[in-house]
N, C-alpha and C. Protein backbone atom coordinates (compact mmCIF):
# COMPACT_ATOMS: atom_id res chain seq x y z
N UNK A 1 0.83 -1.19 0.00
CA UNK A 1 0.00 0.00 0.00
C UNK A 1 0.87 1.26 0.00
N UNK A 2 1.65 1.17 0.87
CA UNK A 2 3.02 2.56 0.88
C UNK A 2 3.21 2.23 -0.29
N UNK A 3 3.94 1.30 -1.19
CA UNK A 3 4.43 1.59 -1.88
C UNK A 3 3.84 2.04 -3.28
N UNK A 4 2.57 1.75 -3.22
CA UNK A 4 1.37 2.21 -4.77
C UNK A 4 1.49 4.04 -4.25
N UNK A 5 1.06 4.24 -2.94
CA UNK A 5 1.12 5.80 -2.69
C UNK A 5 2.44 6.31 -3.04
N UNK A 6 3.45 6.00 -2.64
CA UNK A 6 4.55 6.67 -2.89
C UNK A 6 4.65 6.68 -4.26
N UNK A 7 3.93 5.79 -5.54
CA UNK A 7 4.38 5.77 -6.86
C UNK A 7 3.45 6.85 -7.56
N UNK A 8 2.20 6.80 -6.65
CA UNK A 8 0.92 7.55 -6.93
C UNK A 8 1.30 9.25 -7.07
N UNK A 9 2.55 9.52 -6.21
CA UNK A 9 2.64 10.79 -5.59
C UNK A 9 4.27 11.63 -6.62
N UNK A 10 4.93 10.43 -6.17
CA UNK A 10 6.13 10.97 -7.11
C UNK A 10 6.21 10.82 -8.39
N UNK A 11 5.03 9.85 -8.65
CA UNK A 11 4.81 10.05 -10.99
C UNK A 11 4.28 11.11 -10.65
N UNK A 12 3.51 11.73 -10.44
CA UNK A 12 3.33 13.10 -11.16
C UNK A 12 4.19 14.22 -10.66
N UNK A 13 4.67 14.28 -9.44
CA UNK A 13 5.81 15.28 -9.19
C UNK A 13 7.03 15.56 -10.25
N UNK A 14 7.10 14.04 -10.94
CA UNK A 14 8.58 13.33 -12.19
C UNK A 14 7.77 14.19 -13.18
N UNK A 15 6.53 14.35 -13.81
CA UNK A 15 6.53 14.79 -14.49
C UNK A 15 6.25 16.29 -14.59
N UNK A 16 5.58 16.78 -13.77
CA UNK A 16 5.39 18.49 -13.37
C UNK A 16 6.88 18.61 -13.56
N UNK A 17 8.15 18.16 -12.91
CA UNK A 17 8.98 18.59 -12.86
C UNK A 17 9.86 19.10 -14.33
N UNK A 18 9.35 17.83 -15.01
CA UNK A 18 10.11 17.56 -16.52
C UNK A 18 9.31 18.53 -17.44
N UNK A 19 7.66 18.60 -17.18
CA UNK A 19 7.31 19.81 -17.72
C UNK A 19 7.73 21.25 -17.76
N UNK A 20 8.16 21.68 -16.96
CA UNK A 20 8.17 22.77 -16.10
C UNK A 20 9.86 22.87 -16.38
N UNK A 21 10.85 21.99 -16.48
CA UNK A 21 12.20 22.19 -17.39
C UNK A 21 12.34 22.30 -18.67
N UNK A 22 10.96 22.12 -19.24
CA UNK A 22 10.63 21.87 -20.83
C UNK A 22 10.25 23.32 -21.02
N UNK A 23 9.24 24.25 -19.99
CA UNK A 23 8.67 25.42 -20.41
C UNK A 23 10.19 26.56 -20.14
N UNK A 24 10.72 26.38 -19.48
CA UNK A 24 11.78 27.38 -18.89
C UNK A 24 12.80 27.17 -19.72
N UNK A 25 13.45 26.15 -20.26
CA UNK A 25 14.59 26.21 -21.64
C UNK A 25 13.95 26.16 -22.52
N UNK A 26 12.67 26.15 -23.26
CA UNK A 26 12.38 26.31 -24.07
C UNK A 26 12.94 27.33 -25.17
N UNK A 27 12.98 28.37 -24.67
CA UNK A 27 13.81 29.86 -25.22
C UNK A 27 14.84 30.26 -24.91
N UNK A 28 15.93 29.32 -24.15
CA UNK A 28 17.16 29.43 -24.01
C UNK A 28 18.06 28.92 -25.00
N UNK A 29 19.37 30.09 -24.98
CA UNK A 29 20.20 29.25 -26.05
C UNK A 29 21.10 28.96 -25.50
N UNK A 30 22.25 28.82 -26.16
CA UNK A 30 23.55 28.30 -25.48
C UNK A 30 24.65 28.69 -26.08
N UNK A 31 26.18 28.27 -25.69
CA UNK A 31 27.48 28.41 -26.29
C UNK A 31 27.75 27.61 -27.01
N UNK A 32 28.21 27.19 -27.86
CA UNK A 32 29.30 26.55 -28.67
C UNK A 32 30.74 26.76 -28.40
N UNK A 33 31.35 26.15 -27.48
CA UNK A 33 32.87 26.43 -27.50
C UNK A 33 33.81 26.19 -28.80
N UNK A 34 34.62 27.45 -29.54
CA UNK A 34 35.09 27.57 -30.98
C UNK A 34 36.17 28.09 -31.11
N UNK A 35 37.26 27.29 -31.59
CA UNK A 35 38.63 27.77 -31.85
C UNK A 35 38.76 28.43 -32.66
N UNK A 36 37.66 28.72 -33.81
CA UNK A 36 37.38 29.60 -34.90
C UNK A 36 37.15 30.99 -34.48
N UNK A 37 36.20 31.26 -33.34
CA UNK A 37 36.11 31.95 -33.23
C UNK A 37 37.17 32.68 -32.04
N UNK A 38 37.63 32.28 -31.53
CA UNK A 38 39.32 32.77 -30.87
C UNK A 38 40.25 32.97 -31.63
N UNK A 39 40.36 32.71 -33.03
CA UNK A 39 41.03 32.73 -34.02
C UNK A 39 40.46 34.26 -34.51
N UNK A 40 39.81 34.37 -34.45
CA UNK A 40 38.62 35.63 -35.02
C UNK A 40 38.90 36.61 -34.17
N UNK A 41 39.09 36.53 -32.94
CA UNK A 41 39.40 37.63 -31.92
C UNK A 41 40.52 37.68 -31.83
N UNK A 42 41.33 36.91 -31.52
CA UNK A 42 42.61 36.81 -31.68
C UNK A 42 43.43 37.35 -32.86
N UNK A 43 43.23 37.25 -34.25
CA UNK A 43 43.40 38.05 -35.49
C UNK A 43 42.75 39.61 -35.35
N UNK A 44 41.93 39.88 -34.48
CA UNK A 44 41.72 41.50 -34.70
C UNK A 44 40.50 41.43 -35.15
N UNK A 45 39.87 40.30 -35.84
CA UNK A 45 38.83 40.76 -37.30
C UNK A 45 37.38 40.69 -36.56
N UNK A 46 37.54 42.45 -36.93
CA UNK A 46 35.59 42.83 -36.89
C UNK A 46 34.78 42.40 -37.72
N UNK A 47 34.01 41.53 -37.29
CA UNK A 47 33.07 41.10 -38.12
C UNK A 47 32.07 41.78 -38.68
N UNK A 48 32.09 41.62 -39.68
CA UNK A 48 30.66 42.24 -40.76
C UNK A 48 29.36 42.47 -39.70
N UNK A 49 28.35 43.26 -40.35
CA UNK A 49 27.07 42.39 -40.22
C UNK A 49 27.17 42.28 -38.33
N UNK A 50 27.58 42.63 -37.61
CA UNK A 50 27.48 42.03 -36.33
C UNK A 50 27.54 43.56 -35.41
N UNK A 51 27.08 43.65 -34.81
CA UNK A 51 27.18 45.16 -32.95
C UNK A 51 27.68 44.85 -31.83
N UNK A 52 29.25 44.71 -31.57
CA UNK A 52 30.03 44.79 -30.37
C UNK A 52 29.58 45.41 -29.21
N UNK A 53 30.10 45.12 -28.19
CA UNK A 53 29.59 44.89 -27.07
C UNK A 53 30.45 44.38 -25.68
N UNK A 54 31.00 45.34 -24.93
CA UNK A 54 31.97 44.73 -23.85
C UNK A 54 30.80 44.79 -22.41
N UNK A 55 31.70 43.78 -21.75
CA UNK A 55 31.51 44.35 -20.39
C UNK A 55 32.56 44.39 -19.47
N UNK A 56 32.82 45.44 -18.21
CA UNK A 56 34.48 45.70 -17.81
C UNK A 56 34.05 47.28 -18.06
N UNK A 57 35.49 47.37 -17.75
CA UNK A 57 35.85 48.74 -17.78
C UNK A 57 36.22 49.00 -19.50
N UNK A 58 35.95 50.21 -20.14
CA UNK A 58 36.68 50.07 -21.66
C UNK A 58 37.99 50.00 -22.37
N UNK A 59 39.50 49.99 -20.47
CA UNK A 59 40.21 50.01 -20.97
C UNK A 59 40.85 48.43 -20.36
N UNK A 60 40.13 47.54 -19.61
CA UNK A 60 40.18 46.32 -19.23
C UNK A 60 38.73 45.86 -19.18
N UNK A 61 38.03 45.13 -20.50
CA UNK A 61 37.32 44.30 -20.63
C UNK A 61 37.08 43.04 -19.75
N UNK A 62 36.14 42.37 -19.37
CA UNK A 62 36.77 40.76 -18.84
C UNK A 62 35.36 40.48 -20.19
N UNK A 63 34.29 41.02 -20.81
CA UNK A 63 33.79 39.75 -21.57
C UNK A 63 33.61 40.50 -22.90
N UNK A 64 33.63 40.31 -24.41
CA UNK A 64 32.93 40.89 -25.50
C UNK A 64 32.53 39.78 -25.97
N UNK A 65 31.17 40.35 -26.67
CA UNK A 65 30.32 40.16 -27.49
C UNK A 65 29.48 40.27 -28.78
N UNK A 66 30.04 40.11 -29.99
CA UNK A 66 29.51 40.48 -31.00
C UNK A 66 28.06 40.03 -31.52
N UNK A 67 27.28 40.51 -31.97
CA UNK A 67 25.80 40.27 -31.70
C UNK A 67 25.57 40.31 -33.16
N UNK A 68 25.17 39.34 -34.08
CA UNK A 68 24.21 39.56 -35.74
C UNK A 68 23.42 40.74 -36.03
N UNK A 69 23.91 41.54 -36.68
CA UNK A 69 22.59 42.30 -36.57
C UNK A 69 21.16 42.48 -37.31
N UNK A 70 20.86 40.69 -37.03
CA UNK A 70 19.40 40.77 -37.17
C UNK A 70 18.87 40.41 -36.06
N UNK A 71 19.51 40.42 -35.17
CA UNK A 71 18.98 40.11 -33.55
C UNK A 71 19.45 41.66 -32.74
N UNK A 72 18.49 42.08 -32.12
CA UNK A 72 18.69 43.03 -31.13
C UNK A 72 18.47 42.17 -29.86
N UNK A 73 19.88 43.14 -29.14
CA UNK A 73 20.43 42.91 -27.82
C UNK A 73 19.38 43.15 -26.57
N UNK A 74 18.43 42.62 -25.66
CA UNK A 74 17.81 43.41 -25.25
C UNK A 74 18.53 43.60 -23.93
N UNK A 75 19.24 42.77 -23.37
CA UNK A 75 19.93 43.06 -22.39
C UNK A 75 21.22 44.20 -22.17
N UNK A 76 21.06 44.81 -22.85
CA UNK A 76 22.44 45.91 -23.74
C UNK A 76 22.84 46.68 -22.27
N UNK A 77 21.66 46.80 -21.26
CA UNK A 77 22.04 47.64 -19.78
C UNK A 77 22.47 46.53 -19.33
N UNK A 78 23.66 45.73 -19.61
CA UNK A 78 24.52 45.15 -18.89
C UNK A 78 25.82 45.14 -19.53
N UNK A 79 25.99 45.58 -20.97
CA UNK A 79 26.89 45.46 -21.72
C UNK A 79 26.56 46.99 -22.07
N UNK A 80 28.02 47.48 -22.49
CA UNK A 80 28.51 48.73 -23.18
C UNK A 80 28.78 48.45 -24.96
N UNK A 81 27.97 49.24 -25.57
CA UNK A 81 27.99 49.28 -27.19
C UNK A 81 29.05 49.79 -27.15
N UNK A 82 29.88 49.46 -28.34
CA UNK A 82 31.18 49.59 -28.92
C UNK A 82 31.36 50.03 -30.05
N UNK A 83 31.22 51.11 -30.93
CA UNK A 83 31.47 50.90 -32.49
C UNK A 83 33.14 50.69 -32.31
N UNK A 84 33.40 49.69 -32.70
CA UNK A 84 35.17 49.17 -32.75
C UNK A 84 35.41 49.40 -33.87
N UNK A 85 36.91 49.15 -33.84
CA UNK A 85 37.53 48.68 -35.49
C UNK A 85 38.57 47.92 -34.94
N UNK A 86 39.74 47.49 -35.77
CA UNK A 86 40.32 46.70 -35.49
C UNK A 86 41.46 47.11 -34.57
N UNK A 87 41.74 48.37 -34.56
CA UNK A 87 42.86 48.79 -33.17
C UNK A 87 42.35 48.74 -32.00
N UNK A 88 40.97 48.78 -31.87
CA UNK A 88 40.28 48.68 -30.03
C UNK A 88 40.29 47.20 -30.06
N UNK A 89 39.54 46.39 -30.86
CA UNK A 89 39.72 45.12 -30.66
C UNK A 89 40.52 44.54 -30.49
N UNK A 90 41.69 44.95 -31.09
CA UNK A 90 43.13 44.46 -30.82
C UNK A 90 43.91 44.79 -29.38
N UNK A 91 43.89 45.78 -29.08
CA UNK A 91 43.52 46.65 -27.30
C UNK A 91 43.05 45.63 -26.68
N UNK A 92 41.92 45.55 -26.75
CA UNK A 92 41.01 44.60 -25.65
C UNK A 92 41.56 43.08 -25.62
N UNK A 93 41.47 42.74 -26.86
CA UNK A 93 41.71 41.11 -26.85
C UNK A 93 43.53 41.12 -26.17
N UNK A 94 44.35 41.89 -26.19
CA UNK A 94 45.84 41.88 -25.64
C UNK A 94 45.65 42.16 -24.65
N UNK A 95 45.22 43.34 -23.64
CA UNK A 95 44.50 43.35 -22.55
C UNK A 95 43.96 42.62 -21.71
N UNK A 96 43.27 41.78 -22.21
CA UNK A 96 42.40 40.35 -21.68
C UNK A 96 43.65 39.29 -21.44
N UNK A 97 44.41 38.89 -22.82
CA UNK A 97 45.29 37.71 -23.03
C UNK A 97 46.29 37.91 -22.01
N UNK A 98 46.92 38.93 -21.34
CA UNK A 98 47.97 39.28 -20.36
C UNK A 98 47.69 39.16 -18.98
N UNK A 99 46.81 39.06 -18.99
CA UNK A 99 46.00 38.67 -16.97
C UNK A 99 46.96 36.98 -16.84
N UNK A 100 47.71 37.42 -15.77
CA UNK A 100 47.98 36.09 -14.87
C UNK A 100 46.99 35.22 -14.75
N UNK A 101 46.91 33.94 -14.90
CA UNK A 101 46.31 33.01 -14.65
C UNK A 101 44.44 33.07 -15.51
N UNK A 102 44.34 33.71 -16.67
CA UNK A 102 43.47 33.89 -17.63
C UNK A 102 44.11 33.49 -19.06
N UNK A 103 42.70 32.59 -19.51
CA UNK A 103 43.19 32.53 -20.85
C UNK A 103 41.43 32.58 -21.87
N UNK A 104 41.39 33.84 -22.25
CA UNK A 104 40.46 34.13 -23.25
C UNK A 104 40.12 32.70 -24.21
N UNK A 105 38.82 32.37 -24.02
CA UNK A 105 38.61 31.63 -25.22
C UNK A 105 37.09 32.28 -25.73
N UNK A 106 37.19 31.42 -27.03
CA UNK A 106 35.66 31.60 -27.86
C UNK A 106 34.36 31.11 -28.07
N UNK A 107 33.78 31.25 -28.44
CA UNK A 107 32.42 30.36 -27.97
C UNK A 107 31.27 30.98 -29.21
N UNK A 108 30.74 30.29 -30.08
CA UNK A 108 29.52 31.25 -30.82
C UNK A 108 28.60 31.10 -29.60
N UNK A 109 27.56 31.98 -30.06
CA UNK A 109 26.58 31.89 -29.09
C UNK A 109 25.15 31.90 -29.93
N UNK A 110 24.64 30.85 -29.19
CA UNK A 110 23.24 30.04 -30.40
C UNK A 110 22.01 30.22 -29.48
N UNK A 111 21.12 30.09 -30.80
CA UNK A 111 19.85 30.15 -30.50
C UNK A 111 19.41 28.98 -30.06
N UNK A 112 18.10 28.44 -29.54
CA UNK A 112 17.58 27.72 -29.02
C UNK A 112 17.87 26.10 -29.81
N UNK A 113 17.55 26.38 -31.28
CA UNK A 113 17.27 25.73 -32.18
C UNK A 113 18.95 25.49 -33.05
N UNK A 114 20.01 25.63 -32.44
CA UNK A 114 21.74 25.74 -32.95
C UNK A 114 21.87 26.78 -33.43
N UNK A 115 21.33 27.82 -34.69
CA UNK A 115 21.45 28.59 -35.42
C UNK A 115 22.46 29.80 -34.42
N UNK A 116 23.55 30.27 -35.23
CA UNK A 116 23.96 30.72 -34.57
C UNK A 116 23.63 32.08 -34.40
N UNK A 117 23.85 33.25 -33.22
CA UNK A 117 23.45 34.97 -33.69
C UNK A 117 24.59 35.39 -32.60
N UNK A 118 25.55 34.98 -32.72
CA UNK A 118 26.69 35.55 -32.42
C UNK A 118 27.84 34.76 -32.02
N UNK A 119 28.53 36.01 -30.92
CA UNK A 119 30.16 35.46 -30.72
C UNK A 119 30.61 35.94 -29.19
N UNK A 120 31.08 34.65 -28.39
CA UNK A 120 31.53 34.98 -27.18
C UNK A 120 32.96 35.44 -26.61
N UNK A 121 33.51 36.36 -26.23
CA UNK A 121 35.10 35.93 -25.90
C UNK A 121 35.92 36.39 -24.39
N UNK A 122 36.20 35.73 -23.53
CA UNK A 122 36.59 35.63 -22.32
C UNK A 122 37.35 34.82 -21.83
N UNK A 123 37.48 35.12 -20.82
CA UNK A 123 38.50 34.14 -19.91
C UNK A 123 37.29 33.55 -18.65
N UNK A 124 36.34 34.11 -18.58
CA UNK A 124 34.98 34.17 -17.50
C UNK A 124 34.36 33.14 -18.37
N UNK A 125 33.52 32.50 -17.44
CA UNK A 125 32.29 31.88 -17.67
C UNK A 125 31.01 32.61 -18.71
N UNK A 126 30.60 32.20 -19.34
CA UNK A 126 29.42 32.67 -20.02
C UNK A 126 28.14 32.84 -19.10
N UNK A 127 27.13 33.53 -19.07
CA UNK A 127 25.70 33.85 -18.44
C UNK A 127 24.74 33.09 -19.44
N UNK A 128 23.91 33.05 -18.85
CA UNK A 128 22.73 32.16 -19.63
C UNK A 128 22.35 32.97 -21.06
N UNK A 129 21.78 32.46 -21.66
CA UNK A 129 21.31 33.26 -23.15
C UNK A 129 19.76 32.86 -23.63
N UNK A 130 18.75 33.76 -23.64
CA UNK A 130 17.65 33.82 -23.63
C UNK A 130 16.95 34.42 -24.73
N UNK A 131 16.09 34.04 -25.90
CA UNK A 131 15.36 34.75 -27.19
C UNK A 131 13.87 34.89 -26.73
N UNK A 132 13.72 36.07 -26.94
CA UNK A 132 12.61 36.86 -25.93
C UNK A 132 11.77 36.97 -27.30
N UNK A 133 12.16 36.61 -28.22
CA UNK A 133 10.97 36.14 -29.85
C UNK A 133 11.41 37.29 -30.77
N UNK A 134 11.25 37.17 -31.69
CA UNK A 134 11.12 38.83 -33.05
C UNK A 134 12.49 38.80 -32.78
N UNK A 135 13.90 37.46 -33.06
CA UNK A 135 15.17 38.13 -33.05
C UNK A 135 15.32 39.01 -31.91
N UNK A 136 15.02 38.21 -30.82
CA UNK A 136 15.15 39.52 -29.58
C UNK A 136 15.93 38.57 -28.60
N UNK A 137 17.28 38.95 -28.17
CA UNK A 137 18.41 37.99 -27.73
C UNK A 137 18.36 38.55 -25.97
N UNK A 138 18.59 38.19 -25.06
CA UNK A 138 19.38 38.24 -23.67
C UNK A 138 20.43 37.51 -23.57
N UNK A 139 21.69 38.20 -23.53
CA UNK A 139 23.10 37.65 -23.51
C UNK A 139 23.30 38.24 -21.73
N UNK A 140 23.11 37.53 -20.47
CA UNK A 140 23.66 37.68 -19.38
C UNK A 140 24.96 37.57 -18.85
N UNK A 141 25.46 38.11 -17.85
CA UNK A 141 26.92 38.23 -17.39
C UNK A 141 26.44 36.85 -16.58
N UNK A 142 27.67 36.37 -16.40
CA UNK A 142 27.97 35.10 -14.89
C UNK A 142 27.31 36.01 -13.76
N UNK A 143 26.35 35.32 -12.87
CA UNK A 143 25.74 35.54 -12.23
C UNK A 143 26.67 36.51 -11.18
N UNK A 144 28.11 35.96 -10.87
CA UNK A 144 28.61 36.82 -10.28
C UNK A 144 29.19 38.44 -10.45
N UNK A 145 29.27 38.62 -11.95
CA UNK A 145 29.16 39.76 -12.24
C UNK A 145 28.14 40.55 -12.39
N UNK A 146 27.25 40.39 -12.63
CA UNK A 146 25.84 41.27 -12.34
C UNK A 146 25.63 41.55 -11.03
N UNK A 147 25.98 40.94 -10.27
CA UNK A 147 26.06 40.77 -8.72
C UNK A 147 26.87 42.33 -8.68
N UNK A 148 28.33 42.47 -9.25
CA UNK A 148 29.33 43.20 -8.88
C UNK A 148 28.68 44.72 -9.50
N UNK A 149 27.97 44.46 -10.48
CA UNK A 149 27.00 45.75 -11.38
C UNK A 149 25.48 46.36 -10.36
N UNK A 150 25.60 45.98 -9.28
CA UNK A 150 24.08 46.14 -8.80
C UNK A 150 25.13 47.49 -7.75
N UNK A 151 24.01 48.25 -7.53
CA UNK A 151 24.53 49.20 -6.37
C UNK A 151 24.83 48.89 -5.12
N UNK A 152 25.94 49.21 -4.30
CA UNK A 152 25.86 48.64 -3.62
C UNK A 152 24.59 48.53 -1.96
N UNK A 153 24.62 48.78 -1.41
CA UNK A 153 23.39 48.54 -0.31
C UNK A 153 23.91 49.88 0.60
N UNK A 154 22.47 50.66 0.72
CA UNK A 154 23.00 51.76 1.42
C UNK A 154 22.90 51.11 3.39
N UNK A 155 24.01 52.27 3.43
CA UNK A 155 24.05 52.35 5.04
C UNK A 155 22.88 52.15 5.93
């Protein structure tokens, strides 16, 4: 008898649960880790077609982001727009590569469905990535840097 109740109770908890991980990534995307594209940052080359994007200070970066531009950024109040060329990019990415105990890598960054709508590059962890529909992207910092972006707590 316990044991029909206990099966009675946790099948449907197994599946609310699996539902409910199905509705919440549904519209998440992800990284692709890419030597191509470290090759890409690493060479300097601004990409076509794409809207840069740091976060950091502008003369020590820790993340950029190049974004397609048929996707708008909606999270952009966490990241600083950039019109670059290839001497700031080159700045930043040497900048980044010289930190003790950091090593910048690349990552595209995809839509739900693989397709890709951009480009990651850091030595940090990536933040989750979210399509809010109509080509409408959320590229987040590592939870601990948004943390470091919030004001701090008054007295």
């Amino acid at each position: 008898m316990r044991s029909c109740l206990t099966r009675i109770c946790v099948l449907p908890a197994m599946i609310l649960s699996l539902l409910i991980g199905c509705i919440v990534s549904k519209n998440m995307g992800r990284y692709q880790s890419s030597n191509e594209v470290g090759r890409i940052f690493k060479s300097y080359q601004v990409v076509p077609d794409h809207t840069y994007y740091f976060a950091g200070s502008n003369v020590d970066p820790f993340a950029i982001i190049a974004i397609d531009n048929r996707y708008t950024l909606t999270s952009a109040n966490l990241w600083t727009k950039a019109n670059i060329d290839k001497k700031q990019l080159g700045f930043w990415v040497d900048t980044m590569s010289r930190k003790i105990g950091e090593m910048p890598l690349g990552s595209y960054i995809l839509d739900p469905s693989g397709k890709r709508i951009g480009m990651f590059y850091s030595a940090r962890s990536s933040g989750p990535v979210e399509m809010e529909g109509d080509n409408k992207v959320s590229v987040y910092l590592p939870e601990e840097e948004e943390e470091n972006l919030r004001d701090p707590p008054l007295p």
